[in-house]
N, C-alpha and C. Protein backbone atom coordinates (compact mmCIF):
# COMPACT_ATOMS: atom_id res chain seq x y z
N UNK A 1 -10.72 46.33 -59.56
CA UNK A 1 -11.69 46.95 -60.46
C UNK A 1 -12.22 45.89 -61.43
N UNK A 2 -13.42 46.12 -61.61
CA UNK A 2 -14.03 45.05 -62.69
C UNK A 2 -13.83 45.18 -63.94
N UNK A 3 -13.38 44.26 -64.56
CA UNK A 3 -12.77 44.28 -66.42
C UNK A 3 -13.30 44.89 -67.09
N UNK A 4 -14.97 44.88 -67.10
CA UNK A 4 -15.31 45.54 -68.11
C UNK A 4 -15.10 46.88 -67.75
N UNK A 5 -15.18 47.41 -66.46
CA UNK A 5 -15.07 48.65 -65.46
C UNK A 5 -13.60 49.54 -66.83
N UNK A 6 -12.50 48.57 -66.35
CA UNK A 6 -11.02 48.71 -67.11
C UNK A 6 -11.11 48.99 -68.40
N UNK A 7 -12.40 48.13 -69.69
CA UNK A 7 -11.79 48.30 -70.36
C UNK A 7 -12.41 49.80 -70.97
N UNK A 8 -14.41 50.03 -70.32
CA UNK A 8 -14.68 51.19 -70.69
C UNK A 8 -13.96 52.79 -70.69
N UNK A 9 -13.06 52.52 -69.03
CA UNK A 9 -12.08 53.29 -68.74
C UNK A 9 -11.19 53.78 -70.12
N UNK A 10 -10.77 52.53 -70.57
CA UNK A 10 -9.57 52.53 -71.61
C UNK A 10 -10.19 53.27 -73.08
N UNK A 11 -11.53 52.82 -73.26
CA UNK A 11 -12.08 53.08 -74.58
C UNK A 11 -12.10 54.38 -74.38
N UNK A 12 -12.88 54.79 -73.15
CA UNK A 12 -13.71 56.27 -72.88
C UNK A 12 -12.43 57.38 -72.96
N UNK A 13 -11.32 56.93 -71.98
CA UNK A 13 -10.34 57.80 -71.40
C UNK A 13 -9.32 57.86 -72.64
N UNK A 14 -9.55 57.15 -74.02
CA UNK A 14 -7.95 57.42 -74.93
C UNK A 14 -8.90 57.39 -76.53
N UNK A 15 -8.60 58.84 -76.99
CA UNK A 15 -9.46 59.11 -78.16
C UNK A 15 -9.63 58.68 -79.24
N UNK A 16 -7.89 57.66 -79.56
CA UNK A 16 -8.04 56.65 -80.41
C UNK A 16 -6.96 55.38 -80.12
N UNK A 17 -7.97 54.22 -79.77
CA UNK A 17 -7.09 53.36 -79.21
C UNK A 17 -7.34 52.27 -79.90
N UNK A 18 -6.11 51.03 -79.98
CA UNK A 18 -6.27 49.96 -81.00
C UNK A 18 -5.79 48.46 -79.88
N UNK A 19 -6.92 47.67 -79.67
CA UNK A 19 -6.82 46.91 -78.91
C UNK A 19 -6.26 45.56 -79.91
N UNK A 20 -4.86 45.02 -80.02
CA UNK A 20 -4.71 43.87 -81.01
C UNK A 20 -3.31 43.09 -80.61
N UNK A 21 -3.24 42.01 -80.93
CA UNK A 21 -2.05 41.16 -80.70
C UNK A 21 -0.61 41.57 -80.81
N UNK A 22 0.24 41.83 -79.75
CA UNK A 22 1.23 42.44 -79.92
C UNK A 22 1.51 43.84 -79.28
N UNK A 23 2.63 44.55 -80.40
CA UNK A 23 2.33 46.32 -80.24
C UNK A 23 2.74 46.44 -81.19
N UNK A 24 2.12 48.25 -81.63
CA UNK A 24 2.72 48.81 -82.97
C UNK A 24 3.85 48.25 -83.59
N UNK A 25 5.02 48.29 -82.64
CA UNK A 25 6.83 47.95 -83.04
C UNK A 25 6.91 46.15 -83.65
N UNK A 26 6.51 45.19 -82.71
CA UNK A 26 6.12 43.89 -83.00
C UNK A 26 4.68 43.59 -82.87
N UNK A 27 3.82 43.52 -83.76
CA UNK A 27 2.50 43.26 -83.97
C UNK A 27 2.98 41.55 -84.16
N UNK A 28 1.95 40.98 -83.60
CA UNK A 28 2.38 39.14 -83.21
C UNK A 28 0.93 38.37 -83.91
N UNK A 29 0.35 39.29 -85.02
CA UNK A 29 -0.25 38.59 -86.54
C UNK A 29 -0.73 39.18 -87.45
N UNK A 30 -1.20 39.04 -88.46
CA UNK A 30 -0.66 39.82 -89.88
C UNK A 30 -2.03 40.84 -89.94
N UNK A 31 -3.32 40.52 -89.22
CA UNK A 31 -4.42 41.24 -89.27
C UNK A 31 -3.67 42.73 -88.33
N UNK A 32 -3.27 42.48 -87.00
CA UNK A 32 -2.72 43.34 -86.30
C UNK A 32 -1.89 44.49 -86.72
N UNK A 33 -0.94 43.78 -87.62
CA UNK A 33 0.11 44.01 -88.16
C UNK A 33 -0.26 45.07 -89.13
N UNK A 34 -1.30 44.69 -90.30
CA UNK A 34 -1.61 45.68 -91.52
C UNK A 34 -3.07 46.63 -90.87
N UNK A 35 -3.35 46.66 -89.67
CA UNK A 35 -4.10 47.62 -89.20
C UNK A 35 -3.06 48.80 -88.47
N UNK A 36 -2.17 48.35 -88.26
CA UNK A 36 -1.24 49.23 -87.56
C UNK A 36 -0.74 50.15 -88.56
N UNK A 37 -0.51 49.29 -89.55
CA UNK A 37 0.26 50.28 -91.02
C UNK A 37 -0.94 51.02 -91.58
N UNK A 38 -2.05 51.16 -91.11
CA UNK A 38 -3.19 51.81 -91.61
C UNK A 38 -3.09 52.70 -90.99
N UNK A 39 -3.03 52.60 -89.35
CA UNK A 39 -3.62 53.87 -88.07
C UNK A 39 -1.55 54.99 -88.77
N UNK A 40 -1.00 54.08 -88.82
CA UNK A 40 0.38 54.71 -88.89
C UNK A 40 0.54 55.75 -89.99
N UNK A 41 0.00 55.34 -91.19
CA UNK A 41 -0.47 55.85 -92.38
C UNK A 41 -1.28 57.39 -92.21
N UNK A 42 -1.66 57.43 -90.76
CA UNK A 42 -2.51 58.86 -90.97
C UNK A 42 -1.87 59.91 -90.31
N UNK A 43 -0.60 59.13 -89.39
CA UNK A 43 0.73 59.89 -88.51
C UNK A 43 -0.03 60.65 -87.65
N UNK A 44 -0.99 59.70 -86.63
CA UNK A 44 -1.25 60.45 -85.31
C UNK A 44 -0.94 59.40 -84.25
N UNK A 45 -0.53 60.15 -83.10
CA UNK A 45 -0.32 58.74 -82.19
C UNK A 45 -2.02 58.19 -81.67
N UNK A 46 -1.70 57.02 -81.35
CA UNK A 46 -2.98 55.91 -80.71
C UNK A 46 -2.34 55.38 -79.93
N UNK A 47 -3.03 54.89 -78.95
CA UNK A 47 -3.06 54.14 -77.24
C UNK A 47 -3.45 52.98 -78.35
N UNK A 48 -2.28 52.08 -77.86
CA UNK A 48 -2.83 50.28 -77.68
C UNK A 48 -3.32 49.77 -76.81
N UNK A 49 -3.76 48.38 -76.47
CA UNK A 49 -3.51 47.50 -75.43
C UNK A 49 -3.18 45.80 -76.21
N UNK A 50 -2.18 45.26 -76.08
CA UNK A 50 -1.50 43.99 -76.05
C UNK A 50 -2.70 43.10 -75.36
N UNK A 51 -3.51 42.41 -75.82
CA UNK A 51 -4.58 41.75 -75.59
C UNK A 51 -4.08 40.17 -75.44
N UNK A 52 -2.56 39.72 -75.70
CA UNK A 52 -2.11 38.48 -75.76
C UNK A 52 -1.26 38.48 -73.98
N UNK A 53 -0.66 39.72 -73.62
CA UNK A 53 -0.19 39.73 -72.63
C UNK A 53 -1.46 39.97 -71.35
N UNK A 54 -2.59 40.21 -71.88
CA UNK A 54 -4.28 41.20 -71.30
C UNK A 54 -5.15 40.05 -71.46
N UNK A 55 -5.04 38.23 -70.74
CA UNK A 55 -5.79 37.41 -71.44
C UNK A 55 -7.19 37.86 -71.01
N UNK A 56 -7.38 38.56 -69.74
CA UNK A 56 -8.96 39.34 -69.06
C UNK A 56 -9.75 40.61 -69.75
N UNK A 57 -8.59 40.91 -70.76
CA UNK A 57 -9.36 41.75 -71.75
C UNK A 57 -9.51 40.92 -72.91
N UNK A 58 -8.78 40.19 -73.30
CA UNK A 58 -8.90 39.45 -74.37
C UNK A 58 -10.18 38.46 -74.30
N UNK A 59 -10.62 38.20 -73.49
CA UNK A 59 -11.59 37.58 -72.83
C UNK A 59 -13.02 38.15 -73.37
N UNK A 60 -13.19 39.66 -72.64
CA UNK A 60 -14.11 40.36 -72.27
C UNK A 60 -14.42 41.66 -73.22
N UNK A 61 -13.65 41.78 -74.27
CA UNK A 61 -13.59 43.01 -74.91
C UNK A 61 -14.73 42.58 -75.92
N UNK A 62 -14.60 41.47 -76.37
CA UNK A 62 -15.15 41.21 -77.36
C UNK A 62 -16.98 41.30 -76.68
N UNK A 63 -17.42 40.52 -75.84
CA UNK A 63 -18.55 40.96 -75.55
C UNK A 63 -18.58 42.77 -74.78
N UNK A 64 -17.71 43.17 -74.60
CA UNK A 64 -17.91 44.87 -74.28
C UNK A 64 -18.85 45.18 -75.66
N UNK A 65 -17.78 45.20 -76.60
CA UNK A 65 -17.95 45.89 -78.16
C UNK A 65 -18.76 44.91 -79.08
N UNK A 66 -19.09 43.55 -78.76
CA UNK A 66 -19.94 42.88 -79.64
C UNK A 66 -19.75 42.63 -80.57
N UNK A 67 -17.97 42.65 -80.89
CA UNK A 67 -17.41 42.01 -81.87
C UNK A 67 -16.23 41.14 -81.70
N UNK A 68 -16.12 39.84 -82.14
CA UNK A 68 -15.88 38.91 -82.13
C UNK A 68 -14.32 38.36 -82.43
N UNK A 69 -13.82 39.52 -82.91
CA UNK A 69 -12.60 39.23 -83.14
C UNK A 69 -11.61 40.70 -82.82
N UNK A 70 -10.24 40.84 -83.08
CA UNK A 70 -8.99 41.31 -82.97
C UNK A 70 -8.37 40.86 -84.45
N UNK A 71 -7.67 42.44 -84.49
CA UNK A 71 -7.79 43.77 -83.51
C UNK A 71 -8.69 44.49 -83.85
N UNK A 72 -9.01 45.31 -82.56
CA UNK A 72 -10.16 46.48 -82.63
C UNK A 72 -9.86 47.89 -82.65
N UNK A 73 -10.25 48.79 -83.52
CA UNK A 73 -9.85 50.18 -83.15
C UNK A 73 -11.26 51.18 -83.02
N UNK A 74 -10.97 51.55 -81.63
CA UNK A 74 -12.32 52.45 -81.33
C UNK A 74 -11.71 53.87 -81.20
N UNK A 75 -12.50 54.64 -81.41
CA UNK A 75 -11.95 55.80 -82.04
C UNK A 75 -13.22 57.05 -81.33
N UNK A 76 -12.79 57.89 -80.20
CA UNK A 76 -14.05 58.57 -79.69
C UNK A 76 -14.88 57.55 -78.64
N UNK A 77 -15.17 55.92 -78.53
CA UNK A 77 -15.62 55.54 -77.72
C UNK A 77 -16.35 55.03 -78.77
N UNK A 78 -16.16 55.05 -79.95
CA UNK A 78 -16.70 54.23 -80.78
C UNK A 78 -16.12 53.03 -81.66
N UNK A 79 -16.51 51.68 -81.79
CA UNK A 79 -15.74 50.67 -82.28
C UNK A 79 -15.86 51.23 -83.89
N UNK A 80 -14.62 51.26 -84.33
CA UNK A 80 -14.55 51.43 -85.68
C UNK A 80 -14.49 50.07 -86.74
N UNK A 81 -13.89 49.20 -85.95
CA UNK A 81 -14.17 47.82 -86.60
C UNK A 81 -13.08 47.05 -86.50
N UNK A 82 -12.64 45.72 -87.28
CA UNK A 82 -11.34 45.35 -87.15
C UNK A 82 -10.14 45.55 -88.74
N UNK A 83 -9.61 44.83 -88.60
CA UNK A 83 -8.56 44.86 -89.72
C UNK A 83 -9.07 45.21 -91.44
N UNK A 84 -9.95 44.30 -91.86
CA UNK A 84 -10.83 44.41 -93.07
C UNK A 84 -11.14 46.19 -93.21
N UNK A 85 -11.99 46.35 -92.15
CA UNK A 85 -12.96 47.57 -92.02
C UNK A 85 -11.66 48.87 -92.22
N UNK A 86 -11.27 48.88 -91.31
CA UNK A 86 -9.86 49.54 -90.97
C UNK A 86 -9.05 50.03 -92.33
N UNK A 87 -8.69 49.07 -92.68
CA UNK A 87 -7.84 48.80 -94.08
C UNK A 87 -8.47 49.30 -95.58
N UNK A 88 -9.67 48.85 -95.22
CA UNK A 88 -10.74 49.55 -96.11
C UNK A 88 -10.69 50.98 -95.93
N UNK A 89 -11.30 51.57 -95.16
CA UNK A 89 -11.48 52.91 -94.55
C UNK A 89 -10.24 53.83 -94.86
N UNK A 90 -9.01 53.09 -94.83
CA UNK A 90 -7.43 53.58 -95.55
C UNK A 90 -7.56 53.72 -96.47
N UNK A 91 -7.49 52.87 -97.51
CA UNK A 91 -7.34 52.96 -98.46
C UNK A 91 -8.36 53.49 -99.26
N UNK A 92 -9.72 53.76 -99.07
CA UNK A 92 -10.71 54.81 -99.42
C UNK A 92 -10.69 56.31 -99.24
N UNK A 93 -9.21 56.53 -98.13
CA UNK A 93 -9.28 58.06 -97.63
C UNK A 93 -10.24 58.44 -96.56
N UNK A 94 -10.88 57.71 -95.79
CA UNK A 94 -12.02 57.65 -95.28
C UNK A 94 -11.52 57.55 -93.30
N UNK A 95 -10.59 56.84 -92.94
CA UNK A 95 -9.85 56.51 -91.71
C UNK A 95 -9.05 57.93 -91.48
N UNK A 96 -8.26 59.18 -92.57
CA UNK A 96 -7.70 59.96 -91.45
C UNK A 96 -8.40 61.09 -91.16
N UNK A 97 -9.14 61.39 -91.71
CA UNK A 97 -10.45 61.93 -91.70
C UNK A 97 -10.85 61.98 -89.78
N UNK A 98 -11.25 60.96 -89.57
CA UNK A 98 -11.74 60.36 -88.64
C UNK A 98 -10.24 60.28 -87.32
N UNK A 99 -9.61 60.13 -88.18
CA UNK A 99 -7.93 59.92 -86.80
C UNK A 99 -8.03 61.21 -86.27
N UNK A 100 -7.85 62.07 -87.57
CA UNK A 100 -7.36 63.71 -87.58
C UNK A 100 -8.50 64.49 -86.46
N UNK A 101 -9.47 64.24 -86.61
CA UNK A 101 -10.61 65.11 -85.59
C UNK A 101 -10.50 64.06 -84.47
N UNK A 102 -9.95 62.96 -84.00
CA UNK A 102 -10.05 62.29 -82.75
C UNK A 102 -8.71 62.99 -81.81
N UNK A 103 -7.55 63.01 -82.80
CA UNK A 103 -6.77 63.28 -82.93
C UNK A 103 -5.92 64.90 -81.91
N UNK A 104 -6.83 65.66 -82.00
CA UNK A 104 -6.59 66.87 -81.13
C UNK A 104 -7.03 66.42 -79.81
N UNK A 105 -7.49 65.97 -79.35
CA UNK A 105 -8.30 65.50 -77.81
C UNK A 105 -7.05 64.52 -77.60
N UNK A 106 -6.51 64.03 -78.55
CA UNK A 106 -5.14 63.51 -77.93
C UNK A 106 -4.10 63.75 -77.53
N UNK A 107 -3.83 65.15 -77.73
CA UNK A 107 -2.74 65.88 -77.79
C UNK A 107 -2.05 65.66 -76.31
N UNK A 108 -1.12 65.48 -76.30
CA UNK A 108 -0.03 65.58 -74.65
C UNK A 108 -0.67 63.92 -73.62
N UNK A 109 -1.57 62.92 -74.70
CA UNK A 109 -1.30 61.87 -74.06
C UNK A 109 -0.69 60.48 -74.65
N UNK A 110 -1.18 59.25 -74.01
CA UNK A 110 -0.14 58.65 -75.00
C UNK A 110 -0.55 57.15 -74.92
């Protein structure tokens, strides 16, 4: 299957997913790391993908979504942004808002 094929799959098929270095448990850099304590902060589960073990997504994601760096959290099939944006959006009250209504369409996956 073709990468980008994989990763629209991934965006389209998981309602809120966080593409970044590592995983939730060991996040492997500090942007990764304090976006995770953001998505965690709203206590819904999210689909990752490990983009350090994924070097063909790590590659290609960034021109999918047209942004340039990790980690990414798209939310609905929409890029929500990276760590800054993310962190922001927390701490404004503004991110569970947005988890919470992605959030039921997630129910029973993982």
């Amino acid at each position: 299957m073709d990468i980008m094929e994989t990763i629209r799959e991934q965006v389209e098929g998981n309602p809120i997913i966080l593409y970044m270095k590592g995983s939730p448990n060991q996040p492997q850099c500090g942007f990764s790391a304090r976006t995770v304590q953001a998505l965690m902060g709203c206590g819904q589960r999210f689909a990752y993908v490990d983009i350090l073990s994924n070097p063909e997504i790590r590659a290609n994601l960034p021109l999918y979504g047209n942004w340039p760096t990790f980690p990414q959290l798209w939310i609905n099939g929409e890029l929500i942004g990276g760590c800054d944006i993310v962190t922001e959006m927390h701490e404004k009250g503004e991110l569970k808002p947005l988890i919470d209504a992605a959030a039921p369409a997630a129910e029973g996956t993982e």
